[in-house]
Protein backbone atom coordinates (compact mmCIF):
# COMPACT_ATOMS: atom_id res chain seq x y z
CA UNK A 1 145.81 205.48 165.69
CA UNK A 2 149.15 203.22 165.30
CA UNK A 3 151.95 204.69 163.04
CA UNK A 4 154.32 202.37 163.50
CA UNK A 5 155.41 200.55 160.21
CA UNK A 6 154.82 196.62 160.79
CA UNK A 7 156.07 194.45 158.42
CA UNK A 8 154.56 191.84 155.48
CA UNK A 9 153.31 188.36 155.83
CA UNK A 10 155.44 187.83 152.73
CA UNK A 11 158.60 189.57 154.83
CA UNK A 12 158.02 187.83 157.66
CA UNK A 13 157.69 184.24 156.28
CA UNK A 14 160.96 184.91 154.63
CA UNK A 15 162.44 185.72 158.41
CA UNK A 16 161.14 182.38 159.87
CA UNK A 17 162.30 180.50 156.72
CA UNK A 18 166.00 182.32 157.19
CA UNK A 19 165.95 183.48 153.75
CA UNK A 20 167.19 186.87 154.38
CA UNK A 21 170.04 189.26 154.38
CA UNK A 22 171.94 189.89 158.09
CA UNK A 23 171.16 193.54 157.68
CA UNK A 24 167.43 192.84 157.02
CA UNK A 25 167.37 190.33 159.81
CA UNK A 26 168.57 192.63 162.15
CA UNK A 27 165.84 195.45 160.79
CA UNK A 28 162.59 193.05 161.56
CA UNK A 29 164.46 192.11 164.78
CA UNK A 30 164.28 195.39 166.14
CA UNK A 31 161.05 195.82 164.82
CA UNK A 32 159.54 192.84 166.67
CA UNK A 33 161.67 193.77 170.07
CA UNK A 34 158.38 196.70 170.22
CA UNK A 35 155.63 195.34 167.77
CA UNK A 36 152.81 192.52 169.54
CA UNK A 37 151.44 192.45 166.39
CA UNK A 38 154.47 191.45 164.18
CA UNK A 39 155.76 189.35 166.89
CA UNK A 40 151.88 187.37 166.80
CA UNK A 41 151.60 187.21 163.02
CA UNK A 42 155.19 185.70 162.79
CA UNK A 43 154.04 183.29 165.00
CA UNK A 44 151.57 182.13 163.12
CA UNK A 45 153.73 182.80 159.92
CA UNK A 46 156.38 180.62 161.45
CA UNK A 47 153.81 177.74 162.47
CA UNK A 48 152.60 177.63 158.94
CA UNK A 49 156.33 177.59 157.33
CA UNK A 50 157.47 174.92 159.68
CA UNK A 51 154.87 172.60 158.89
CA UNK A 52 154.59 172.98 155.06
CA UNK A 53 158.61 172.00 155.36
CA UNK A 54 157.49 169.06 157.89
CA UNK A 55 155.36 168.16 155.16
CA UNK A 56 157.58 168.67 151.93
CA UNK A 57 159.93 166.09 153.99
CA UNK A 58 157.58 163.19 154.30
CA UNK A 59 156.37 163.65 150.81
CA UNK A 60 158.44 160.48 148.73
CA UNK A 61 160.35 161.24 145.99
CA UNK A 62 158.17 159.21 143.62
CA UNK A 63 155.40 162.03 144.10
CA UNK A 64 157.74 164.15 142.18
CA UNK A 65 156.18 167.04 139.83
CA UNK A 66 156.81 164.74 136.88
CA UNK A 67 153.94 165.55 134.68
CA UNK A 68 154.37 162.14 132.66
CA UNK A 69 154.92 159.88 135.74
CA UNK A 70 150.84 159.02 135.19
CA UNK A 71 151.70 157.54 131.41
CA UNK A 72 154.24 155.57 132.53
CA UNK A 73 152.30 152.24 133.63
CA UNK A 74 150.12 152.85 130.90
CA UNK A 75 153.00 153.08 128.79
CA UNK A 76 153.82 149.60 130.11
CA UNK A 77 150.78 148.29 129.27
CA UNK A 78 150.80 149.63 125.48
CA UNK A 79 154.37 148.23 125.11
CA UNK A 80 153.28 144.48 125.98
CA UNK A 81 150.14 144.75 124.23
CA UNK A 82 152.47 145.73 120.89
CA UNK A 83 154.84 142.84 121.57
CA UNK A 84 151.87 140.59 122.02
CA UNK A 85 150.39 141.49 118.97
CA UNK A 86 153.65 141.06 117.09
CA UNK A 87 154.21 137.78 118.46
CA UNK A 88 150.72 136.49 117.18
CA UNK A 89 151.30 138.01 113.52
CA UNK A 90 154.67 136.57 113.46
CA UNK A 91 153.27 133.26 114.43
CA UNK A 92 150.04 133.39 111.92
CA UNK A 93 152.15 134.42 109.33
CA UNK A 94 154.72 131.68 110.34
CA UNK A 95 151.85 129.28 110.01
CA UNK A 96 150.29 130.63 107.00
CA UNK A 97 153.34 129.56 104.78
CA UNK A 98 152.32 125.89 105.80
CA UNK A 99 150.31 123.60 103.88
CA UNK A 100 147.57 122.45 106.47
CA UNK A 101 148.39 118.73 106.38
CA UNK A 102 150.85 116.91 104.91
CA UNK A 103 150.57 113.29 103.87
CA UNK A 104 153.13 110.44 104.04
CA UNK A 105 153.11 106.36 103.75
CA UNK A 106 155.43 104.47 105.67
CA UNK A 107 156.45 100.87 104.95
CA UNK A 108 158.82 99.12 108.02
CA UNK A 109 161.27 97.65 105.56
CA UNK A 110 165.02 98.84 106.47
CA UNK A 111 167.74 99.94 104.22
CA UNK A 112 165.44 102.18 102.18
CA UNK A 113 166.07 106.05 102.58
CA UNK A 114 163.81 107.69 105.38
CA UNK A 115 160.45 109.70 103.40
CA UNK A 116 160.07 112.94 103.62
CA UNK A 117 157.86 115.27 103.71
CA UNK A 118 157.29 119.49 103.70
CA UNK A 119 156.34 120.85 107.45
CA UNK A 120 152.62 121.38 107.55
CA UNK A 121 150.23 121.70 110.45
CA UNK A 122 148.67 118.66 110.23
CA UNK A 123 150.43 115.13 109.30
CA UNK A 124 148.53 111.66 107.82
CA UNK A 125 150.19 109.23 108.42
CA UNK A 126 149.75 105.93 106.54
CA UNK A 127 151.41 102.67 107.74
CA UNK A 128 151.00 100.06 105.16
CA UNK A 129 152.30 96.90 106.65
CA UNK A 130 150.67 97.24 110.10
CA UNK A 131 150.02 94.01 111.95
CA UNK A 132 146.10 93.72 111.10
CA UNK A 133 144.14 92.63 114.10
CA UNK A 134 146.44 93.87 116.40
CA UNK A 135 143.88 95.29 119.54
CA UNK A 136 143.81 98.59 120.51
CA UNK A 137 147.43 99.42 118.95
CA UNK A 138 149.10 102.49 119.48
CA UNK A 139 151.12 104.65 117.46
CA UNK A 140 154.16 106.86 119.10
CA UNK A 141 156.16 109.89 116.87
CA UNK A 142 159.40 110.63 118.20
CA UNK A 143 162.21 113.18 117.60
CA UNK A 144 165.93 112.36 116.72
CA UNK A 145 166.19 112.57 120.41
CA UNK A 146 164.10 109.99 121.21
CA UNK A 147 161.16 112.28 122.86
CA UNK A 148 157.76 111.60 122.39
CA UNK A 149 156.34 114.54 120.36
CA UNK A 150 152.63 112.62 119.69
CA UNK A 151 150.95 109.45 120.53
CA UNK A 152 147.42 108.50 119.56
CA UNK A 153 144.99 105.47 118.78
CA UNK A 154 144.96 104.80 114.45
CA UNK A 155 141.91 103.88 112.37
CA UNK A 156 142.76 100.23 111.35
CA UNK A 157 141.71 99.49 107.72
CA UNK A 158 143.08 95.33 107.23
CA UNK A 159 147.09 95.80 107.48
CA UNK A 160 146.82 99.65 106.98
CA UNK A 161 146.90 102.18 109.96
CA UNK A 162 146.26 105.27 109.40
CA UNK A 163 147.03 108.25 112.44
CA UNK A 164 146.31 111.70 111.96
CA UNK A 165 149.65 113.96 114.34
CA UNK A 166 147.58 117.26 114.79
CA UNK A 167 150.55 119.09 115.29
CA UNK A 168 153.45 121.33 113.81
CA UNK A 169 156.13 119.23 113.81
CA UNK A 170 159.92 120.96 113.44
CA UNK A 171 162.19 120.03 110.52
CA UNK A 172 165.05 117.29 111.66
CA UNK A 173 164.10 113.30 111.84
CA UNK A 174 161.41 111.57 113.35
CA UNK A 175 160.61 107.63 113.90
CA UNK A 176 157.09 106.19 114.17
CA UNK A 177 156.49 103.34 116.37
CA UNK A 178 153.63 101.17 115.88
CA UNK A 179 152.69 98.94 119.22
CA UNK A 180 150.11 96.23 120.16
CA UNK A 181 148.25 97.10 123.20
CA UNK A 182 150.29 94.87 125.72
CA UNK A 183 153.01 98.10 124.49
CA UNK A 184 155.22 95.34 122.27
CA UNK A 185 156.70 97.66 119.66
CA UNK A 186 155.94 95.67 116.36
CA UNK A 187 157.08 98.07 113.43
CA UNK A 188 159.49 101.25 113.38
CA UNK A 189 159.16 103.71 110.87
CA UNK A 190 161.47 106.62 109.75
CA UNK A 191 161.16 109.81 108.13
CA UNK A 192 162.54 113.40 107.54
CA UNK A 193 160.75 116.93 107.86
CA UNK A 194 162.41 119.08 105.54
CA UNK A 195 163.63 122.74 106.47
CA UNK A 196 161.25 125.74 105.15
């Protein structure tokens, strides 16, 4: 029968992890100078310890015990969804406060104030001294700067053209050009889309 005290798993994992006291060191050392058994079990002990820290080492950082690290691409997701949404209501509301179309009549003749008209989503435009028989003409809205914001084909009724500009336009200035289809301009228009 053996007698002789051996020491714990828990003992000896703390020896091969050098997590103890110089005075208990030197204790299990002695012990293990006569013990097969000790000196077997911290073997195995020690080939356990050293590879759980070989393996805490090549764990990243990112696979940190953060509970909440799971939530936070889906907190990602949530947060664009909610600015998505908010963009859309701020936009249908935007659009709700407009009438959905506006009408105006132009006539070409200069020196007279520019019409105006209230921003709506839709515009009629009626050109009343539009060159009747013109073929195929072509009617061209453009901003104070001179961009095209629209361009379309208008239903010709004698002398009157009539063009519907499916489309928000901003408040500031606008000229509308009335072409034949060689792309002579033969009429300018102006007018004014007031601020909301």
């Amino acid at each position: 029968m053996d007698t002789t005290f051996h020491e714990s798993d828990e003992r000896l994992e703390l020896y091969a992890l050098e997590r103890l006291s110089d005075s208990d060191v030197v204790r299990i050392e002695e012990h293990l100078l006569i013990c097969d058994s000790c000196r077997d079990r911290l073997d195995e002990t020690a080939n356990f310890a050293v590879a759980m820290r070989e393996a805490g080492k090549s764990i990243p950082a990112a696979v940190s015990p953060n509970w909440f690290a799971w939530l936070r691409p889906q907190l990602g997701f949530v947060g664009a969804l909610a600015v998505a949404v908010l963009a859309v209501v701020l936009v249908w509301n935007g659009n709700a406060r407009l009438a959905p179309v506006a009408s105006l009549q132009l006539n070409a003749m200069r020196g007279n104030d520019a019409a105006s008209v209230q921003p709506a989503r839709e515009l009629d435009l009626t050109l009343t001294d539009a060159v009747a028989g013109a073929a195929t003409p072509m009617v061209e809205v453009v901003d104070g700067n001179g961009a095209q914001v629209w361009s379309g084909t208008p239903e010709m009724s004698g002398s009157v053209a009539r063009a519907k500009v499916a489309k928000t336009l901003a408040a500031g200035d606008y000229w509308v050009r009335y072409y034949d289809s060689p792309g002579h301009m033969l009429h300018e228009y102006s007018f004014r889309v007031a601020g909301r």
